[in-house]
Each structure stands twice: as structure tokens, then as C-alpha cells.
Protein backbone atom coordinates (compact mmCIF):
# COMPACT_ATOMS: atom_id res chain seq x y z
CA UNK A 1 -43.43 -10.00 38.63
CA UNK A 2 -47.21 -10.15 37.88
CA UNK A 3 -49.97 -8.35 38.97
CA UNK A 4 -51.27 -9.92 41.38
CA UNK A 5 -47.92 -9.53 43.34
CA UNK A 6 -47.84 -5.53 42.60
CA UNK A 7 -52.15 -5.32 43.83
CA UNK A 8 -50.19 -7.28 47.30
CA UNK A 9 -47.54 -4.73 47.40
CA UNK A 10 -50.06 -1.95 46.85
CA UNK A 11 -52.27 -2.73 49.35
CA UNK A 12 -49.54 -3.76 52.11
CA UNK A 13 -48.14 -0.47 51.45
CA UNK A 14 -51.36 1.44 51.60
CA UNK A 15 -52.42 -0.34 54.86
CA UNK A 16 -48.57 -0.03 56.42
CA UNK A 17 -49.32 -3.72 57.28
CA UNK A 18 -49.39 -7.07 56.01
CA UNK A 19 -51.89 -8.10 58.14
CA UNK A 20 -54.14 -5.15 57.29
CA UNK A 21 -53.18 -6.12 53.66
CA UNK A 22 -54.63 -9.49 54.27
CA UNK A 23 -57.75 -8.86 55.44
CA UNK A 24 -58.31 -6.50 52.82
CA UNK A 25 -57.06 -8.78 49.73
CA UNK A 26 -58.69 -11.89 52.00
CA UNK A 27 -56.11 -14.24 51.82
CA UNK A 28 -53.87 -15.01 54.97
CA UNK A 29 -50.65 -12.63 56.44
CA UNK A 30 -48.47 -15.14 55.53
CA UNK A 31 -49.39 -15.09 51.43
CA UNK A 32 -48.98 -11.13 51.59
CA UNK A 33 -45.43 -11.86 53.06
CA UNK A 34 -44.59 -14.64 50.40
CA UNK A 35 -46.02 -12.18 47.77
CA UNK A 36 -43.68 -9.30 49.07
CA UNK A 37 -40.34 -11.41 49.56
CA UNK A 38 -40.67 -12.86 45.96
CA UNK A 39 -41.36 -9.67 44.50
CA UNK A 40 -38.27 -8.35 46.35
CA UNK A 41 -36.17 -11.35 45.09
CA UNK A 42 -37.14 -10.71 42.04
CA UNK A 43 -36.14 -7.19 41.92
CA UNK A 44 -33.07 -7.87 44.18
CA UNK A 45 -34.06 -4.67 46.58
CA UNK A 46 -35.87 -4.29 49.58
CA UNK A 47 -39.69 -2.70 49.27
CA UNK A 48 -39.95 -2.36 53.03
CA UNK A 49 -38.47 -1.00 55.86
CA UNK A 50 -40.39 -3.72 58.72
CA UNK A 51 -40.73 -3.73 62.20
CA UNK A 52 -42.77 -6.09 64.65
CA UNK A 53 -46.29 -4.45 64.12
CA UNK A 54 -46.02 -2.03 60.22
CA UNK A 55 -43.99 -1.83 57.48
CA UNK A 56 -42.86 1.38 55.91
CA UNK A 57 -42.02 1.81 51.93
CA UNK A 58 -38.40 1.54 51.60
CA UNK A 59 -37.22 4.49 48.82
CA UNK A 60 -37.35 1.45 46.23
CA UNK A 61 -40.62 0.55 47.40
CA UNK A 62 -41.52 4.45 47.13
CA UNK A 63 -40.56 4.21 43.38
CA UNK A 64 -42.07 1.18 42.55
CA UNK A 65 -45.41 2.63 44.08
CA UNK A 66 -44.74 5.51 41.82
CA UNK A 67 -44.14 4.41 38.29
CA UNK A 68 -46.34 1.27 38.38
CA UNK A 69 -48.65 1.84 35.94
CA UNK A 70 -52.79 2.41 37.67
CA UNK A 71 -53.79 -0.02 35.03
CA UNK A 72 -52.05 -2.59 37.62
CA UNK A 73 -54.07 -1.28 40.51
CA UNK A 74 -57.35 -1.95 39.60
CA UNK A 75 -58.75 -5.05 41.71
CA UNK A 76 -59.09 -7.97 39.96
CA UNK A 77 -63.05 -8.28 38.63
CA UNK A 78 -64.54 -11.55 40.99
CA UNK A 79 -65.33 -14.17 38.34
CA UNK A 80 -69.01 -13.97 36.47
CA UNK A 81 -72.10 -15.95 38.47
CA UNK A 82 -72.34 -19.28 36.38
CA UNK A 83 -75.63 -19.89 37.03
CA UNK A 84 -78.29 -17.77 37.46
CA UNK A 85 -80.76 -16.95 40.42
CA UNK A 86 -83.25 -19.18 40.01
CA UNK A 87 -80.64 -22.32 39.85
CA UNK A 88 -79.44 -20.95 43.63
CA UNK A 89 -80.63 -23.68 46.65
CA UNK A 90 -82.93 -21.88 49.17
């Protein structure tokens, strides 16, 4: 488990659905699903109750959302400019 799998759980939770997840965390529906299986596997319980369209915290997933520390929330910081504005191309 790392914390970039518990800000994909947080978010898919938050949005009730992985696609709304995506878009949010801009990477694709299917890296929020691999993200959420393997974080399952890992903790050998379901997070979600799913259905064709949303996804609804299972009471595991309820827990987890609960006693995560916020720390983990937080979105990750983008990564500093490495050059600065005058080095841009116009």
C-alpha cells in the first residue's frame, strides 16, 4: 500500500466513480481500477460495493476512509519549474 494508491481510493470514493476519479487525478479509468483492485489484494477485502455506472464504499472501504491518516490525503505537490520564465519558447 502506498500513497498514491490510498489519494486513488480517496478520490474514487469521494466521486462514487472511477471514472469521475480519473478525470480528477488525470490519469485514465482503467489506472483508478488497477489502483483499487491491488489495494484490495493487498488488504484481502473488498473497498467497493460496484455496479455498471458508481461504486459505493464497502464497510471496509468505510473504515479505511476513516482511519487513514489526512497526512495521506494531501495531493501530491506537481514537481518544481526547472527552468525559469525567460528560458520558456514563445
Amino acid at each position: 500500500m502506498d500513497l498514491h494508491q490510498l489519494h486513488v481510493f480517496r478520490s474514487a470514493a469521494l466521486n462514487g466513480c472511477f471514472t469521475k476519479a480519473s478525470e480528477e487525478l488525470h490519469v485514465s479509468q482503467s489506472t483508478v481500477s488497477l489502483h483499487v483492485k491491488n489495494l484490495e489484494d493487498q488488504l484481502d477485502c473488498p473497498l467497493f460495493f460496484r455496479t455498471r455506472r458508481h461504486v459505493m464504499l464497502s464497510p471496509a472501504g468505510k473504515l479505511l476512509l476513516e482511519n487513514t491518516p489526512r497526512k495521506s490525503w494531501r495531493r501530491p505537490k506537481p514537481p518544481k519549474e526547472r527552468f525559469g520564465a525567460q528560458s520558456r519558447i514563445a
